[in-house]
C-alpha atoms as a PDB file:
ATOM      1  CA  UNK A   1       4.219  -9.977  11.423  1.00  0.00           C
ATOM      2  CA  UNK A   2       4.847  -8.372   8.445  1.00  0.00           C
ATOM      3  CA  UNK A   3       4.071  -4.130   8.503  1.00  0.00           C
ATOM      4  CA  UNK A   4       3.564  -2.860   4.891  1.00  0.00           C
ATOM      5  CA  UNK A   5       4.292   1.014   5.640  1.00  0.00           C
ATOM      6  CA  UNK A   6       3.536   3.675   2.836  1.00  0.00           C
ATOM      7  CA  UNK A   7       4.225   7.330   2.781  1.00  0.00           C
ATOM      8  CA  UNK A   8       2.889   9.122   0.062  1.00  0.00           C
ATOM      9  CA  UNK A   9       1.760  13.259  -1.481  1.00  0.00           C
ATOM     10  CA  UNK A  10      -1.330  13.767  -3.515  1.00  0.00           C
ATOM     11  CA  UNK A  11      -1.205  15.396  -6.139  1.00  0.00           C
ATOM     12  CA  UNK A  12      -1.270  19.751  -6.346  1.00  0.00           C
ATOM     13  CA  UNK A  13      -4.421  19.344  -8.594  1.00  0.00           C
ATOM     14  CA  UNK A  14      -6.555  16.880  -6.029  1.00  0.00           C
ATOM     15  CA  UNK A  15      -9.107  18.601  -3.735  1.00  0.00           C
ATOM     16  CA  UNK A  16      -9.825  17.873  -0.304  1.00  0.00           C
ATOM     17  CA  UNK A  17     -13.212  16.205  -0.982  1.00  0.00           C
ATOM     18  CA  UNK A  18     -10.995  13.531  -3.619  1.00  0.00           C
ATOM     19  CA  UNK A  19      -8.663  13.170  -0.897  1.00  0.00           C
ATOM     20  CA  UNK A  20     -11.215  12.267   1.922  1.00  0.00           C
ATOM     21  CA  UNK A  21     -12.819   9.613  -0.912  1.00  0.00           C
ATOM     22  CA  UNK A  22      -9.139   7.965  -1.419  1.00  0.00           C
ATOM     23  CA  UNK A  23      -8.444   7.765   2.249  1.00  0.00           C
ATOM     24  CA  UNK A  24     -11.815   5.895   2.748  1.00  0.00           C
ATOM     25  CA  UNK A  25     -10.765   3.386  -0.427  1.00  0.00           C
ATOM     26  CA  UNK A  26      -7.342   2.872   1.478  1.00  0.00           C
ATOM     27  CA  UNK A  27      -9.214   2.536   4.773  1.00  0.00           C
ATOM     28  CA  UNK A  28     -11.852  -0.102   2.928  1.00  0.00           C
ATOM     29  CA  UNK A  29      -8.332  -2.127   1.551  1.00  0.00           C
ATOM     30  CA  UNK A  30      -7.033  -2.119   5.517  1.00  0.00           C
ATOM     31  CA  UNK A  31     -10.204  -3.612   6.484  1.00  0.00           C
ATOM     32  CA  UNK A  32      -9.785  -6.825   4.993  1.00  0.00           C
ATOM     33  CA  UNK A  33      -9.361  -9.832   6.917  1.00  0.00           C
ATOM     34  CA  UNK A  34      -5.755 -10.321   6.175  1.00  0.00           C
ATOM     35  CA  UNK A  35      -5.228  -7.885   8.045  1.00  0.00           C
ATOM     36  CA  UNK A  36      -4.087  -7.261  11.910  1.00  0.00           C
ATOM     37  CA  UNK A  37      -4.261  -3.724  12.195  1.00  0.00           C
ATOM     38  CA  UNK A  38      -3.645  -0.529  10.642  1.00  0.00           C
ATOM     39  CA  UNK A  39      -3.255   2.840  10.884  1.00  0.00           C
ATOM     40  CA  UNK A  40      -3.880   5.879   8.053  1.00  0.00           C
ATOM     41  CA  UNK A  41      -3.801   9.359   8.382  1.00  0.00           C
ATOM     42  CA  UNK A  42      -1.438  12.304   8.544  1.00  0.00           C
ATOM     43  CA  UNK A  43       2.315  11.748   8.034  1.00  0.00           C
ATOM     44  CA  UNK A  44       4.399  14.412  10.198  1.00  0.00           C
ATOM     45  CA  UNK A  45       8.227  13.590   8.539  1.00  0.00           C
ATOM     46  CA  UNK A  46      10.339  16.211   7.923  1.00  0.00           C
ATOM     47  CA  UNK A  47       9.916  15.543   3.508  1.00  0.00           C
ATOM     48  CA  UNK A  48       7.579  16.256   1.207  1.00  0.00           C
ATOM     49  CA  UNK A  49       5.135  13.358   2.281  1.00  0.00           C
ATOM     50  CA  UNK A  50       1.437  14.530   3.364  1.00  0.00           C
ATOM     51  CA  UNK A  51       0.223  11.059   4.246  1.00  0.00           C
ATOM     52  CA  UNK A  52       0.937   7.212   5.402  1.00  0.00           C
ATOM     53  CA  UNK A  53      -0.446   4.013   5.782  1.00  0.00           C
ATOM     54  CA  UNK A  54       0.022   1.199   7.422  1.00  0.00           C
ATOM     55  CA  UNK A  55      -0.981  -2.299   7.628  1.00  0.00           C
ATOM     56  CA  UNK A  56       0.407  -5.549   9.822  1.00  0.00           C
ATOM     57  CA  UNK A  57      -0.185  -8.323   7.800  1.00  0.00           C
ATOM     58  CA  UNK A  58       0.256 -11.783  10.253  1.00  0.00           C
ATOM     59  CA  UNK A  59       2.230 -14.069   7.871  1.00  0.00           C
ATOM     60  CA  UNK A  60       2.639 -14.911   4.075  1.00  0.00           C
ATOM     61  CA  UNK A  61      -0.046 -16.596   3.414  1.00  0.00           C
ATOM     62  CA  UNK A  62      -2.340 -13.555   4.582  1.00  0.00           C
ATOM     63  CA  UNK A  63      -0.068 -11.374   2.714  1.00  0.00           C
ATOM     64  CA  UNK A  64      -1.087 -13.134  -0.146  1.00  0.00           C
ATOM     65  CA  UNK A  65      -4.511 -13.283   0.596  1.00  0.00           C
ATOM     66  CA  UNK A  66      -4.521  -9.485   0.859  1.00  0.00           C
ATOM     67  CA  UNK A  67      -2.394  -8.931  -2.447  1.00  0.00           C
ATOM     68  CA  UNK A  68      -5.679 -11.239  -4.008  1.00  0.00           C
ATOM     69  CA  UNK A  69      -8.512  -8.889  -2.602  1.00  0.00           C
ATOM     70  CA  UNK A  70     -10.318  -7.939  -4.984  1.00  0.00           C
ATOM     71  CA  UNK A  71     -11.229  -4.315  -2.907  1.00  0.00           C
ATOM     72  CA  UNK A  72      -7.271  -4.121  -2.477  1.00  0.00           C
ATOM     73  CA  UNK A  73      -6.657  -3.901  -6.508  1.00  0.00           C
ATOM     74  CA  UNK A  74      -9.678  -2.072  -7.175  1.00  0.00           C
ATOM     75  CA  UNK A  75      -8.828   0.378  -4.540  1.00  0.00           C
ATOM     76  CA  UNK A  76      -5.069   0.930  -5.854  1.00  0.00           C
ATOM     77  CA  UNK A  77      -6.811   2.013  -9.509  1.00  0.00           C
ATOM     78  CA  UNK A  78      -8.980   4.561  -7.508  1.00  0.00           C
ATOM     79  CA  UNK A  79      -6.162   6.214  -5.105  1.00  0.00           C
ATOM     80  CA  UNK A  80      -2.529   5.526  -7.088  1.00  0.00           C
ATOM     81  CA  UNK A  81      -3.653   8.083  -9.866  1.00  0.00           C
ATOM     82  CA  UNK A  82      -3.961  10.834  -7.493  1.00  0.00           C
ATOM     83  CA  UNK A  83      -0.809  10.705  -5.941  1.00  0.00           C
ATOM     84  CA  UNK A  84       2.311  12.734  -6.706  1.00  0.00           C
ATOM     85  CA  UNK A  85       4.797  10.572  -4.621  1.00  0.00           C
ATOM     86  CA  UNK A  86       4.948   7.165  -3.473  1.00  0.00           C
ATOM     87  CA  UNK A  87       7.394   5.825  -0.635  1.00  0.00           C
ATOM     88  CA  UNK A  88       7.139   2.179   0.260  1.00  0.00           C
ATOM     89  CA  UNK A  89       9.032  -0.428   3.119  1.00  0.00           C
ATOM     90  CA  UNK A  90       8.236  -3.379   4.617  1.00  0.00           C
ATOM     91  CA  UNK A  91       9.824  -4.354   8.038  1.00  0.00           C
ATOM     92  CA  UNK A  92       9.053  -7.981   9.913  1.00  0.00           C
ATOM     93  CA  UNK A  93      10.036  -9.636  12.766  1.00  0.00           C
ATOM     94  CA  UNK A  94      10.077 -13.313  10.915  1.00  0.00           C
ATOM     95  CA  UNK A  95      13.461 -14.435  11.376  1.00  0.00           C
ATOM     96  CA  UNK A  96      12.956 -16.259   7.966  1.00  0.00           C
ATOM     97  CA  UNK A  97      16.281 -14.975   6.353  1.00  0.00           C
ATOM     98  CA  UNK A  98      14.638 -15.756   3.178  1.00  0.00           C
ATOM     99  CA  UNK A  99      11.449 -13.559   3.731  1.00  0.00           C
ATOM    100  CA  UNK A 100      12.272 -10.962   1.274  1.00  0.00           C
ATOM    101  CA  UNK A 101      12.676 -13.513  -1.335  1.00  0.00           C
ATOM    102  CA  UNK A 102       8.932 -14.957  -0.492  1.00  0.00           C
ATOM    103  CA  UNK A 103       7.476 -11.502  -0.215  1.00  0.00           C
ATOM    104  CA  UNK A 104       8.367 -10.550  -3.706  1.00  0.00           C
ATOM    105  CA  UNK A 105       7.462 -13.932  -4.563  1.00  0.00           C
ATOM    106  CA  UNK A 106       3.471 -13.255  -3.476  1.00  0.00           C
ATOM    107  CA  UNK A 107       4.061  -9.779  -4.741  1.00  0.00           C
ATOM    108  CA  UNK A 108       5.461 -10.965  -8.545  1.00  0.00           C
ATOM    109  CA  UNK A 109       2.528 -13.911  -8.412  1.00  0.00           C
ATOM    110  CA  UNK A 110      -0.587 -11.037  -7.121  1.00  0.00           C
ATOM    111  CA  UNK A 111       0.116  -8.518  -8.635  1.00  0.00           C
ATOM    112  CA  UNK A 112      -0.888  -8.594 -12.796  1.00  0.00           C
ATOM    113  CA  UNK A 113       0.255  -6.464 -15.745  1.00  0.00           C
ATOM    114  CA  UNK A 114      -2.249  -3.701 -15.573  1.00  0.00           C
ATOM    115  CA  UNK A 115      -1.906  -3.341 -11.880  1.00  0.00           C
ATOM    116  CA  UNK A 116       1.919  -2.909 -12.555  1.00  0.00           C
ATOM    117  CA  UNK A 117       1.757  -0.154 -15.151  1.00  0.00           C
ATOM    118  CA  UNK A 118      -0.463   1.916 -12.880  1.00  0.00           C
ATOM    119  CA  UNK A 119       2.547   1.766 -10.283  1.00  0.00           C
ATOM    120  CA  UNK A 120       4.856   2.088 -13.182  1.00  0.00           C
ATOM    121  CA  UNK A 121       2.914   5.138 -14.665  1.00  0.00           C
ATOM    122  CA  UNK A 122       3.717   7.107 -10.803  1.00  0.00           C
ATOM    123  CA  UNK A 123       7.225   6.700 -11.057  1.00  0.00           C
ATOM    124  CA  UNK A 124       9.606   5.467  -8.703  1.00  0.00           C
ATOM    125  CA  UNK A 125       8.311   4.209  -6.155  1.00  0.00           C
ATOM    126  CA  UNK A 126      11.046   4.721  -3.332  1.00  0.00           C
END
């Protein structure tokens, strides 16, 4: 299993109605097939971070299937320009010692130019 885990802010400037819409545009991108489970909602740390979301993806070739949604990019271009921060990690229990090397493999293969800059445009993204 492979657990895609993001913390993230919105934006000062973003209302609560524009927040409710990106939550349900994250929660459409969860719903795909690729993936196991997930959970969204309220992030309680002790930083800056309003929000999380998580996904279990089964194995690579679903992670790659989920990287190819077509709901998963167009959901990124509705919900990554209203956030402030962006935290990512990714934790598995494949013993594959090579499994970071294949993620950014299906991440460096999905994931085109203009779908970069938008990240890219945020900031870092720890």
């Amino acid at each position: 299993m492979i657990t895609n885990i993001l913390r993230f802010q919105f934006r000062n400037e973003v209302n609560e109605a524009e927040r409710q819409r990106a939550l349900k545009v994250i929660t459409r991108t969860a719903s795909t097939k690729s993936v196991a489970f997930s959970s969204i909602g309220r992030y309680f740390g002790a930083d800056s971070y309003t929000h999380a979301y998580c996904v279990g993806i089964p194995n690579l070739a679903a992670l790659d299937r989920y990287l190819r949604e077509p709901v998963h990019r167009e959901g990124d271009f509705q919900f990554i320009p209203l956030l402030a921060r962006l935290s990512q990690m990714m934790v598995s229990d494949d013993p594959d010692p090579d499994l970071a090397a294949k993620i950014k493999q299906c991440l460096d293969a999905a994931v085109d130019p203009e779908w970069k800059e938008l990240f890219d445009r945020l900031g870092k993204v720890n």
